[in-house]
N, C-alpha and C. Protein backbone atom coordinates (compact mmCIF):
# COMPACT_ATOMS: atom_id res chain seq x y z
N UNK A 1 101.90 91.72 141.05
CA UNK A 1 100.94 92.40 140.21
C UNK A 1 100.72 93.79 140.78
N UNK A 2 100.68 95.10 139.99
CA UNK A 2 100.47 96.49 140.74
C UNK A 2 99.14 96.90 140.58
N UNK A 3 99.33 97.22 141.82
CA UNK A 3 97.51 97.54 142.54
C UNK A 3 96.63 98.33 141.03
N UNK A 4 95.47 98.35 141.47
CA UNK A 4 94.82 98.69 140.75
C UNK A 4 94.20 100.54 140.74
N UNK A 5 95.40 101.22 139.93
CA UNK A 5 95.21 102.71 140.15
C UNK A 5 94.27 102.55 138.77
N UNK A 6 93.58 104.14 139.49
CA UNK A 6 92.22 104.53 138.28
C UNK A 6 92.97 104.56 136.98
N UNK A 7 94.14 105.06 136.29
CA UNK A 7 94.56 105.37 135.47
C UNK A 7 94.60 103.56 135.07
N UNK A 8 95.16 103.11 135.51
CA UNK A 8 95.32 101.18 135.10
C UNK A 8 93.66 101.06 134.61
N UNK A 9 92.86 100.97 135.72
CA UNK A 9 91.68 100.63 135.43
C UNK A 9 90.73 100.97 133.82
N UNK A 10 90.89 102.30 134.05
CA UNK A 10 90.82 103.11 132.90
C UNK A 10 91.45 102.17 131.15
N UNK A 11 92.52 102.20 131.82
CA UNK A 11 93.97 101.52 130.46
C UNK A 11 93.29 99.94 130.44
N UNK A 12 93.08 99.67 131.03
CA UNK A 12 92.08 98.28 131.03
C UNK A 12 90.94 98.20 130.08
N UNK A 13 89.96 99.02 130.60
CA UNK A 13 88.83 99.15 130.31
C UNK A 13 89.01 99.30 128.77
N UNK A 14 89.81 100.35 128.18
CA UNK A 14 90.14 100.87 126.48
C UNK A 14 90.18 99.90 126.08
N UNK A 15 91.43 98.90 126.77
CA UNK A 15 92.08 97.77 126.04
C UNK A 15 90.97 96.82 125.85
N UNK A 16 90.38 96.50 126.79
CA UNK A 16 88.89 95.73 126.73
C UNK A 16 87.74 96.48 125.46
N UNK A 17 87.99 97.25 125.69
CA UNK A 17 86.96 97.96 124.07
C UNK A 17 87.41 98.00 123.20
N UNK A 18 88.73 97.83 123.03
CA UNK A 18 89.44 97.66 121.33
C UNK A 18 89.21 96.14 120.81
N UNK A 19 89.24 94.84 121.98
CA UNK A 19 89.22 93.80 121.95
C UNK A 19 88.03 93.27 121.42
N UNK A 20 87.75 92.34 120.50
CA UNK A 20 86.66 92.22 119.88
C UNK A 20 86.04 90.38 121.33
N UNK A 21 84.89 90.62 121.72
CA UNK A 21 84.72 89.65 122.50
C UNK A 21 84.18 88.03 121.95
N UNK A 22 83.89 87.99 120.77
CA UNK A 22 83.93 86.72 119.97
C UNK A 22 84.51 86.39 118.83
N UNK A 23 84.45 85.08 118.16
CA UNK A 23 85.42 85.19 117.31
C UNK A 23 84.89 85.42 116.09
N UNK A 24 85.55 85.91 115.56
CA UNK A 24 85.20 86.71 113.89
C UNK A 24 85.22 85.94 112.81
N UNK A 25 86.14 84.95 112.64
CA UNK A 25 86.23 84.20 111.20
C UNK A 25 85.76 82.98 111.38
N UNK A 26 84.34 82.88 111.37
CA UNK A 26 83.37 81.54 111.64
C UNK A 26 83.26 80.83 110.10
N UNK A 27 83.31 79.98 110.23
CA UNK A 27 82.87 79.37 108.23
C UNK A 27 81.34 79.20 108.82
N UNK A 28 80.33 79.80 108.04
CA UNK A 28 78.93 79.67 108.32
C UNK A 28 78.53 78.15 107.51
N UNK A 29 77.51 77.78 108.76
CA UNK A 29 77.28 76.37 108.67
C UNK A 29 75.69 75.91 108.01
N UNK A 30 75.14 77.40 107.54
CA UNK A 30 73.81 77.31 107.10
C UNK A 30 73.66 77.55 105.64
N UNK A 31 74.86 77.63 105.68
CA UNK A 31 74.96 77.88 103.47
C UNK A 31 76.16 77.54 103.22
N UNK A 32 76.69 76.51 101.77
CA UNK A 32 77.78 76.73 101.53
C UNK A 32 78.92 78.04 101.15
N UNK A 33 79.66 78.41 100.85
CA UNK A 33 80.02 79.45 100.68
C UNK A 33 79.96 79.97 99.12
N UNK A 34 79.95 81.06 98.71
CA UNK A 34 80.14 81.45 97.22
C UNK A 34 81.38 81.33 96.63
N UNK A 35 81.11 80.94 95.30
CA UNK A 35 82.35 80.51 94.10
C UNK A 35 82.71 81.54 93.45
N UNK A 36 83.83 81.27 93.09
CA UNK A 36 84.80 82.27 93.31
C UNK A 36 85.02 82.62 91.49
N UNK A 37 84.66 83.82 90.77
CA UNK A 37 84.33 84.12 89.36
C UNK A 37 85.74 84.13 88.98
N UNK A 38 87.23 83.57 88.22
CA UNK A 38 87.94 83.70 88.29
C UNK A 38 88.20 84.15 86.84
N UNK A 39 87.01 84.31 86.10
CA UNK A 39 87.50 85.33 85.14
C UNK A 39 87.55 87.02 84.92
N UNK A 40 87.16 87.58 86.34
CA UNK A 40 86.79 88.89 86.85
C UNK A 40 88.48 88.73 87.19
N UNK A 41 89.13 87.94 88.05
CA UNK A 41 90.55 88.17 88.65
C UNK A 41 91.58 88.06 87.48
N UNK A 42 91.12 86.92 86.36
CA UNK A 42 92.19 86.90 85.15
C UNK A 42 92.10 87.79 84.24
N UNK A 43 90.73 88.32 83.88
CA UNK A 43 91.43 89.68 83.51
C UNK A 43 91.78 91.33 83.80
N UNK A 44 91.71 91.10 85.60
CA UNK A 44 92.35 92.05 86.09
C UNK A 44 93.53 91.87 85.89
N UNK A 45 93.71 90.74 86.18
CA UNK A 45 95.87 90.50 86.13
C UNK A 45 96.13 90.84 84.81
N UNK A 46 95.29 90.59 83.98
CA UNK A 46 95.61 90.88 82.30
C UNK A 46 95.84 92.25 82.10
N UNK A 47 95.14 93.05 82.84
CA UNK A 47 94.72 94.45 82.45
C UNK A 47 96.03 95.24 83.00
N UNK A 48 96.40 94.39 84.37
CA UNK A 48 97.88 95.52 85.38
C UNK A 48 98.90 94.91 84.55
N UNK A 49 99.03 93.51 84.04
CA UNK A 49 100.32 93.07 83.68
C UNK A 49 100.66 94.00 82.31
N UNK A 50 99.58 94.14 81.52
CA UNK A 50 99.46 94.99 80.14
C UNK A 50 100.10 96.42 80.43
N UNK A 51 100.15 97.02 81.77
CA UNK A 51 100.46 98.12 82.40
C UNK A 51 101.83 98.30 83.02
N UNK A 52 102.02 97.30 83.88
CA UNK A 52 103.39 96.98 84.96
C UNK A 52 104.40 96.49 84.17
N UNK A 53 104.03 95.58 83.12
CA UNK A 53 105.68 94.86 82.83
C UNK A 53 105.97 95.66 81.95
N UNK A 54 105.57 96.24 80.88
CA UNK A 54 106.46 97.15 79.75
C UNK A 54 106.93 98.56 80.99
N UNK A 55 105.99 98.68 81.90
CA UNK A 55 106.39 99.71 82.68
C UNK A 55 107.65 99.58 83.77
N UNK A 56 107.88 98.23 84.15
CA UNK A 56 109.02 97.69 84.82
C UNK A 56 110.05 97.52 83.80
N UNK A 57 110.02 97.07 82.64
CA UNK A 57 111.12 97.14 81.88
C UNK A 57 112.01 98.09 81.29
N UNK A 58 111.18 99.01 81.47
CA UNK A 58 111.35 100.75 80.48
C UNK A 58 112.44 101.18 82.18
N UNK A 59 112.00 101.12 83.32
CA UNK A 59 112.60 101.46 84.74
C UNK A 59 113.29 100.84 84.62
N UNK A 60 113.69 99.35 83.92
CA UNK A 60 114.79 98.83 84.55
C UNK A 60 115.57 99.02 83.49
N UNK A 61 115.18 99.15 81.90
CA UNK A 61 116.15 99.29 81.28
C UNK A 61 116.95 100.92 80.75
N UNK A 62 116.37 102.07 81.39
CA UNK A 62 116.34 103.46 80.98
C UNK A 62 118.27 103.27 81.09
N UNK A 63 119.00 102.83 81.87
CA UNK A 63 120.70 102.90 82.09
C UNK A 63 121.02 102.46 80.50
N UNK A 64 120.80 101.20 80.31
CA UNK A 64 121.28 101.04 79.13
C UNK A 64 120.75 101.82 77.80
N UNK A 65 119.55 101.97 77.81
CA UNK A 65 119.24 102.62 76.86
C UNK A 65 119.75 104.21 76.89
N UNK A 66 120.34 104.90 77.45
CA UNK A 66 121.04 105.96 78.15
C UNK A 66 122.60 105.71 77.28
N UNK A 67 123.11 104.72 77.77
CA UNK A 67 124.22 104.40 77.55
C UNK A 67 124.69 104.11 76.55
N UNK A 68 124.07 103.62 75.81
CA UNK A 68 123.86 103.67 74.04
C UNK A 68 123.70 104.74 73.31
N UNK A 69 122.70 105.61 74.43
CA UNK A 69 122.58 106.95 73.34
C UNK A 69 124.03 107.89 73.50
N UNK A 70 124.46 107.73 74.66
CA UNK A 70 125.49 108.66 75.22
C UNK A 70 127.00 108.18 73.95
N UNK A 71 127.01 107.05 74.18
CA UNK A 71 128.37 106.06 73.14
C UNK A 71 127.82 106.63 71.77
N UNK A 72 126.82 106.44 71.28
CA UNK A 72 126.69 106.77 69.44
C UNK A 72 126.92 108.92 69.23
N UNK A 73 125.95 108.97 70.58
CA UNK A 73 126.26 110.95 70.50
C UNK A 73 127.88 111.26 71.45
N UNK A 74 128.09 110.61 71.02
CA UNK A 74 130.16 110.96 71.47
C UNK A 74 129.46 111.54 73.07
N UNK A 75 129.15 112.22 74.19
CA UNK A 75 129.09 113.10 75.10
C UNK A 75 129.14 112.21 75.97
């Protein structure tokens, strides 16, 4: 083990203050926990999917649709 220079001590000490000294994810034992509104999350997913998939399809299909236009305009 190498001795204990101020600079170690120091590098210790930080590392010891970044370190949290108890543990954090307790399930509290004085209330059950809150329920979970799952129509706030279904129609978020409603709202991005309404957004993302015509928007993923248009990205995935821009080659072919390209390629069609290019074949009917001869170029």
């Amino acid at each position: 083990m190498p001795s204990a220079t101020p600079v170690r001590s120091i590098m210790r000490s930080a590392a010891r203050y970044f370190s949290e000294p108890h543990p954090f994810a307790r399930a509290p034992t004085t209330m059950p926990s809150h329920p979970i509104s799952m129509s706030v999350y279904t129609s978020r997913l409603g709202r991005s999917a309404a957004f993302v998939l015509p928007a993923l399809g248009g990205f995935l299909a821009w080659p072919f649709a390209a390629e069609a236009f290019f074949r009917k305009t001869g170029v």
